[in-house]
Structures are given as structure tokens and as C-alpha cells.
N, C-alpha and C. Protein backbone atom coordinates (compact mmCIF):
# COMPACT_ATOMS: atom_id res chain seq x y z
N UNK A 1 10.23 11.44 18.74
CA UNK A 1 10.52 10.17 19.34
C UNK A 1 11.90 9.72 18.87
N UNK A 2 12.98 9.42 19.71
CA UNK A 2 14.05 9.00 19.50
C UNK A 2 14.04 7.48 18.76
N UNK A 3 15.10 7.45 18.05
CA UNK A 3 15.50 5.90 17.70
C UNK A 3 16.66 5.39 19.06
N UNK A 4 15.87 4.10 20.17
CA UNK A 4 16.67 4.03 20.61
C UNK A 4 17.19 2.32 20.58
N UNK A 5 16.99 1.99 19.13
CA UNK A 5 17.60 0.90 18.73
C UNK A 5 16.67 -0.48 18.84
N UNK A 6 16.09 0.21 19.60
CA UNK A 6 14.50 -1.36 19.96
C UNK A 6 14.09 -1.61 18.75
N UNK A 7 13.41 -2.64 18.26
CA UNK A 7 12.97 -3.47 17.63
C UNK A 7 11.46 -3.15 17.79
N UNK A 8 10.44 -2.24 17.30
CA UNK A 8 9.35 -2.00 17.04
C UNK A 8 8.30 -3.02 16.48
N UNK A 9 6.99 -3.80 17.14
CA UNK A 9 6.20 -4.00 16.26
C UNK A 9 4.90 -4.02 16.32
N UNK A 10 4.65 -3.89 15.48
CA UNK A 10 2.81 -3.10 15.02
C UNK A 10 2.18 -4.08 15.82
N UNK A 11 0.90 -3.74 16.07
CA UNK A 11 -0.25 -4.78 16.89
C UNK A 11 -1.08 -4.01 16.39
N UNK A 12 -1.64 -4.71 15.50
CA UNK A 12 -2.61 -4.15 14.73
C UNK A 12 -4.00 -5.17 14.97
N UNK A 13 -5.23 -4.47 15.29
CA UNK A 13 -6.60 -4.99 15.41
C UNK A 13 -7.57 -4.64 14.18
N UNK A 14 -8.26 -5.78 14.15
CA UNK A 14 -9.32 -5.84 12.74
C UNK A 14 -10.82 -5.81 13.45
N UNK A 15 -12.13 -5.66 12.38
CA UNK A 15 -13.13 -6.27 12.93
C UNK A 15 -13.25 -7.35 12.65
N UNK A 16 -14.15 -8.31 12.83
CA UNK A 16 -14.44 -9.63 12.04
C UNK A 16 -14.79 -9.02 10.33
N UNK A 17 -15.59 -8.52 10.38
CA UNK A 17 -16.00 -7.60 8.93
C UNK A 17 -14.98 -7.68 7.93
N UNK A 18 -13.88 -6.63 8.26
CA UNK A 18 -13.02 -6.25 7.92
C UNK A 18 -11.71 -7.38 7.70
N UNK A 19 -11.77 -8.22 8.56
CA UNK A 19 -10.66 -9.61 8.55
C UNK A 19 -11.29 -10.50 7.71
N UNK A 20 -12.62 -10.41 7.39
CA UNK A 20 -13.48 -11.69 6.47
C UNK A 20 -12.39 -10.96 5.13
N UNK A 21 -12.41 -9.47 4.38
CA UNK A 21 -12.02 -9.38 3.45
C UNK A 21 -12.57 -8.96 2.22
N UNK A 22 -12.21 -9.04 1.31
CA UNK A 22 -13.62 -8.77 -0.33
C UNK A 22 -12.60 -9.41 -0.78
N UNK A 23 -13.27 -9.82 -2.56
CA UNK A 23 -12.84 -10.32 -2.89
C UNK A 23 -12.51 -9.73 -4.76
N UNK A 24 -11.64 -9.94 -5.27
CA UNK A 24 -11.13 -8.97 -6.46
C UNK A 24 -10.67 -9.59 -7.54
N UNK A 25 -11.44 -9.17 -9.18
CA UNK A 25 -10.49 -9.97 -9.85
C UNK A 25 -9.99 -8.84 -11.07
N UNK A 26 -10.23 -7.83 -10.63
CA UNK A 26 -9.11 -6.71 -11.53
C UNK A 26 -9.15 -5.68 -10.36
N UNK A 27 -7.57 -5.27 -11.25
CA UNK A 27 -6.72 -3.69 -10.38
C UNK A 27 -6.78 -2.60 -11.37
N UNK A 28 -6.60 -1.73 -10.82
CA UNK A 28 -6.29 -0.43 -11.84
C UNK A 28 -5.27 0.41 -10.84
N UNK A 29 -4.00 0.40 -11.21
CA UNK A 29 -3.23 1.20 -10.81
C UNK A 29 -3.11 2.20 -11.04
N UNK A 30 -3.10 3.75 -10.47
CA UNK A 30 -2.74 5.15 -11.12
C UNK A 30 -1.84 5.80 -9.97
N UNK A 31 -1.37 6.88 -10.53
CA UNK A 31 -0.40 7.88 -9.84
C UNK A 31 -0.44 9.16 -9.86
N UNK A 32 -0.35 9.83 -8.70
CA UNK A 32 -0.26 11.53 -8.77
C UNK A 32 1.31 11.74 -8.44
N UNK A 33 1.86 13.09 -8.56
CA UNK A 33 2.57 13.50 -7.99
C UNK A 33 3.14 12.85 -6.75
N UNK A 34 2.49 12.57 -5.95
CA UNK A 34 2.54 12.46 -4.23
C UNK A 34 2.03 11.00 -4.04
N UNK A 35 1.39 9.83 -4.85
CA UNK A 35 0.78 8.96 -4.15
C UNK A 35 -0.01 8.22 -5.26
N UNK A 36 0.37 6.57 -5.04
CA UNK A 36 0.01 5.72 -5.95
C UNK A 36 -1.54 5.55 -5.30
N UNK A 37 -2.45 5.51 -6.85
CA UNK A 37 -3.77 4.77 -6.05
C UNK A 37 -4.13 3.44 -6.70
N UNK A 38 -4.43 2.44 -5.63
CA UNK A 38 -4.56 1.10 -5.80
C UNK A 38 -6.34 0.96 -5.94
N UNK A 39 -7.02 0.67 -7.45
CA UNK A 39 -8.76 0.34 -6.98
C UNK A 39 -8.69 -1.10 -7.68
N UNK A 40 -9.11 -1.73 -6.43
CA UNK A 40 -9.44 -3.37 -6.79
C UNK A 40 -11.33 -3.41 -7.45
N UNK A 41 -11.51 -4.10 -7.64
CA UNK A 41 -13.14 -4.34 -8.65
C UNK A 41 -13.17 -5.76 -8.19
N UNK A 42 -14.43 -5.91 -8.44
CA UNK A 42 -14.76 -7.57 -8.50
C UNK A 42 -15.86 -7.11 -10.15
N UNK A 43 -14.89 -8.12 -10.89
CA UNK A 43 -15.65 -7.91 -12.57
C UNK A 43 -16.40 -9.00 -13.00
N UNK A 44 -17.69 -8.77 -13.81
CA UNK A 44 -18.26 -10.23 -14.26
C UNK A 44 -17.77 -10.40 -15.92
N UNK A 45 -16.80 -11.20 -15.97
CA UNK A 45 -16.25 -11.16 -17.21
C UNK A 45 -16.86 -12.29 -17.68
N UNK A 46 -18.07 -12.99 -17.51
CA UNK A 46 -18.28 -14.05 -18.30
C UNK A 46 -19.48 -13.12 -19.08
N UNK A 47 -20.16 -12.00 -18.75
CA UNK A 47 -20.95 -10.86 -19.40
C UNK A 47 -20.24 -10.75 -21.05
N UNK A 48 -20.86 -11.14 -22.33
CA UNK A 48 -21.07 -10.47 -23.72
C UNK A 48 -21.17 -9.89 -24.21
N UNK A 49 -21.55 -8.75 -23.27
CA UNK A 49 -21.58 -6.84 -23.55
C UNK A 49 -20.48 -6.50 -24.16
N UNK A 50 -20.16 -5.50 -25.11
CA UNK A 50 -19.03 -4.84 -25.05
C UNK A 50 -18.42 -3.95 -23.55
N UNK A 51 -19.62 -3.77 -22.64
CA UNK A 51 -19.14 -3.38 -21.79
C UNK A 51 -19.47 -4.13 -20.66
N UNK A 52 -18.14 -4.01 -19.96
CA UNK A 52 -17.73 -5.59 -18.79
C UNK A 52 -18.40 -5.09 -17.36
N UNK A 53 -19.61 -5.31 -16.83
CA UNK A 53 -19.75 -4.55 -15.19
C UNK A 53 -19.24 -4.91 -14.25
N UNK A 54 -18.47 -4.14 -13.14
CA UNK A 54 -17.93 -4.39 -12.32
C UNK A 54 -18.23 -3.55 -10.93
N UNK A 55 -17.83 -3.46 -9.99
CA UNK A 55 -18.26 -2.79 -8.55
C UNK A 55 -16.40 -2.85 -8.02
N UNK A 56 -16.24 -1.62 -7.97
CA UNK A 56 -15.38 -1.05 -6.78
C UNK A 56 -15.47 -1.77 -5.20
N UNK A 57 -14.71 -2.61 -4.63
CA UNK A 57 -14.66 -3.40 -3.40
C UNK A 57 -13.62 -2.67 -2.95
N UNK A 58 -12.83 -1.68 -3.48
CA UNK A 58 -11.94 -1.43 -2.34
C UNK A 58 -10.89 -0.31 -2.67
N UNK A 59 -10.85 0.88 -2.48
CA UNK A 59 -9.56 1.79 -2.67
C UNK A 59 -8.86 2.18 -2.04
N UNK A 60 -7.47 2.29 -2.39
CA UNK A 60 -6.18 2.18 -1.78
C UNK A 60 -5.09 3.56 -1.83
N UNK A 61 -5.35 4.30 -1.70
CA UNK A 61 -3.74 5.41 -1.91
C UNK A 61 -2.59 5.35 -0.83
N UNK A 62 -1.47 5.11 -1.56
CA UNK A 62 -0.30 4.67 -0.93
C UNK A 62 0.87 5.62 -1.29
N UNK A 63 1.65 6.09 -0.19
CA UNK A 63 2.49 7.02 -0.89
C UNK A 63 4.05 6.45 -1.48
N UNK A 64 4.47 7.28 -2.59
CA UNK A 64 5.37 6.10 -3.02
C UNK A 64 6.35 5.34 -2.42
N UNK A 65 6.90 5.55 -1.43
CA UNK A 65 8.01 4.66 -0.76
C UNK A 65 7.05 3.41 0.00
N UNK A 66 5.52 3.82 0.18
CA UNK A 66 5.05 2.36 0.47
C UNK A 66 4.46 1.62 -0.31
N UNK A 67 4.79 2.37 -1.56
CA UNK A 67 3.88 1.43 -2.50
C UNK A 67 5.26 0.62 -3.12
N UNK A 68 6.51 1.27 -3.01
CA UNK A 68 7.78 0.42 -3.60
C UNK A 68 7.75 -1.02 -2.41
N UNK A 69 7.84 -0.54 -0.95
CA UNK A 69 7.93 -1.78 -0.09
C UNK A 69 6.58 -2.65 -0.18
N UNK A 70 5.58 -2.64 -0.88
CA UNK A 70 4.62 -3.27 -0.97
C UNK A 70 4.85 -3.83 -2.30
N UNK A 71 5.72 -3.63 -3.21
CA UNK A 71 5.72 -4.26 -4.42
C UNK A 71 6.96 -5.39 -4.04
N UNK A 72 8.00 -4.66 -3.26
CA UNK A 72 8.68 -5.57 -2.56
C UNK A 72 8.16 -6.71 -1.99
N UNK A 73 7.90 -6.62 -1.37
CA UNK A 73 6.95 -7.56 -0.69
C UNK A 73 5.95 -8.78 -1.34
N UNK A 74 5.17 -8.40 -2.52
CA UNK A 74 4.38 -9.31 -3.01
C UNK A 74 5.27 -10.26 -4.02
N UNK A 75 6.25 -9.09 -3.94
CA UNK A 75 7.60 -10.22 -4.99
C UNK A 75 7.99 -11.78 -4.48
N UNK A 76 8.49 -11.15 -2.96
CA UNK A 76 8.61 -12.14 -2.15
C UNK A 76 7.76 -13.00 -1.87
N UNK A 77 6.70 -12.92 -1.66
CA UNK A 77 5.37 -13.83 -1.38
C UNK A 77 5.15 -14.64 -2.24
N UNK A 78 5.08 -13.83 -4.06
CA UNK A 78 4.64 -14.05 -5.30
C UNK A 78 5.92 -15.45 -5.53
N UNK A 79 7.17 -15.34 -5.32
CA UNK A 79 7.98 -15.94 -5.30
C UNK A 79 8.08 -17.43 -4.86
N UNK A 80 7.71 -17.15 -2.88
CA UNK A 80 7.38 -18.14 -2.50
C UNK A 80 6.51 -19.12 -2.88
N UNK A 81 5.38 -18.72 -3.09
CA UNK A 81 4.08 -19.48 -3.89
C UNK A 81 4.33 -20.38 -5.32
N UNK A 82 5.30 -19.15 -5.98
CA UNK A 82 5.62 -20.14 -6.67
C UNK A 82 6.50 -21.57 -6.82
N UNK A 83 7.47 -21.46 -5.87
CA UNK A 83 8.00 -22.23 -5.38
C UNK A 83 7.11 -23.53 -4.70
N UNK A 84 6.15 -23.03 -3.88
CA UNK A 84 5.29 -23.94 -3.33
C UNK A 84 4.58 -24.64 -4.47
N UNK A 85 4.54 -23.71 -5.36
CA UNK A 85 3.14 -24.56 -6.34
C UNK A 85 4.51 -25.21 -7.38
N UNK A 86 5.38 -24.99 -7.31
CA UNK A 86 6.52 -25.63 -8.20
C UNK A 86 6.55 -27.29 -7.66
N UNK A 87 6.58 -27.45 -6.44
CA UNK A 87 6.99 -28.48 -5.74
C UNK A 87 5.97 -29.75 -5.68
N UNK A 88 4.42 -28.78 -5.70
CA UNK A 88 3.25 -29.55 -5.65
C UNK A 88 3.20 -30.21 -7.02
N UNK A 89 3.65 -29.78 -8.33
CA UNK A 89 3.13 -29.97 -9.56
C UNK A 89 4.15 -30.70 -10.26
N UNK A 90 5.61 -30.89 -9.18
CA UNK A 90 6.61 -31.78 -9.97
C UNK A 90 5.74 -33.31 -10.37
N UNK A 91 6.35 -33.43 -11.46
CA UNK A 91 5.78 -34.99 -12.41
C UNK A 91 6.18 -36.09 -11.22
N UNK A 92 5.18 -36.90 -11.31
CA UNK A 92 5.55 -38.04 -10.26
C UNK A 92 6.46 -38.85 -11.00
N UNK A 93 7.11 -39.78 -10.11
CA UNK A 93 8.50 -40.59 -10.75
C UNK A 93 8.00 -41.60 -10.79
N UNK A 94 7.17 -42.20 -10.48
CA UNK A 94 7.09 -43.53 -10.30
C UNK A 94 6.96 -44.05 -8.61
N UNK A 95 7.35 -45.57 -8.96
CA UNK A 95 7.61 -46.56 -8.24
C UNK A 95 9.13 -46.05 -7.72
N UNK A 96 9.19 -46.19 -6.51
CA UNK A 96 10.70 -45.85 -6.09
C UNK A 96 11.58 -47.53 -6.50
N UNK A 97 12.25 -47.46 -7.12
CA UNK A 97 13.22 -48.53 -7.14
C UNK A 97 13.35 -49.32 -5.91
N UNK A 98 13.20 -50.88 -6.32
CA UNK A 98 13.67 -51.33 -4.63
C UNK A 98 14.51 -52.35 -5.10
N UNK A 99 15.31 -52.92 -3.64
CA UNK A 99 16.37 -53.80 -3.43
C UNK A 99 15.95 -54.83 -3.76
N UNK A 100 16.96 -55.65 -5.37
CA UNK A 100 16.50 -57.15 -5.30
C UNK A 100 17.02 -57.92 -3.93
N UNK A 101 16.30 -59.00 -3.67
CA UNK A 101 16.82 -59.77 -2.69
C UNK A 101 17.06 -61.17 -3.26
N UNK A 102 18.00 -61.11 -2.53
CA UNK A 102 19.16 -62.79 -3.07
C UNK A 102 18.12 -64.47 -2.69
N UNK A 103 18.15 -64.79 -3.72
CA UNK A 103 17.35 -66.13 -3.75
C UNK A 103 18.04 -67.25 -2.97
């Protein structure tokens, strides 16, 4: 397939299933030769055990040039958010100053 300068973009379809999502509160990153693998868990860390149980929700292998534009990427996001949550959490000032008026 030629590059003939067009502007390409994905249309990508989900199920409902699959668009609802899982949900994750540890990663374990590893690497081969050829391809990063991403396994998300959902962990019960409020458990006293020495050992923490968790369930596998989801695995990922990505090869490395998409796992660099995907780190790219959450930078940017990770960034934005913070910015957003920067803005939400500035200290309130007060009372805005107002105009005396002449007696």
C-alpha cells in the first residue's frame, strides 16, 4: 500500500462488554527480546497475609516501538490531569476585593 499523503484514521468498534472495561490496581511490566508484556491485576491489599491475592484482569504484549508511543502518550495525558487537578486544588483567595463607593 502506497503512502499517498492522506491522513489515515482508525474506526475502531468495541462490544458493550469490552467498552464497560476491568478494573486494576497493580501492573507488572516485563520484556523479551521482541516485546514488552503489560499484566494488570486487581489486588486485595487490605488482606494481612504475607501473601497479597490478586486475579489477572488483563494481558497486554506490545512490541517495543508501541510500547515507547504508549508511554508517550500516558505522559501526555498523565500531564494533562495533572494540570487539571492542579487548577481544581488551587487555595481559595478569598473574598474578591471590591470598589469602595464614595459617600
Amino acid at each position: 500500500m502506497a503512502d499517498d499523503g492522506r491522513e489515515r484514521q482508525i474506526n475502531i468498534h468495541t462490544s458493550p462488554e469490552v467498552m464497560a472495561g476491568v478494573y486494576a490496581n497493580f501492573a507488572n511490566v516485563s520484556h523479551s527480546d521482541y516485546e514488552f508484556t503489560v499484566t494488570f491485576a486487581r489486588v486485595d491489599h487490605e488482606v494481612d497475609d504475607d501473601e497479597v491475592p490478586g486475579v489477572v484482569v488483563s494481558r497486554v504484549n506490545l512490541s517495543a516501538k508501541f510500547f515507547r508511543e504508549l508511554i508517550d502518550a500516558m505522559e501526555d495525558q498523565y500531564s494533562k490531569w495533572r494540570a487539571a487537578e492542579g487548577i481544581r486544588s488551587l487555595p481559595e483567595t478569598g473574598t474578591p476585593p471590591t470598589r469602595e463607593q464614595p459617600e
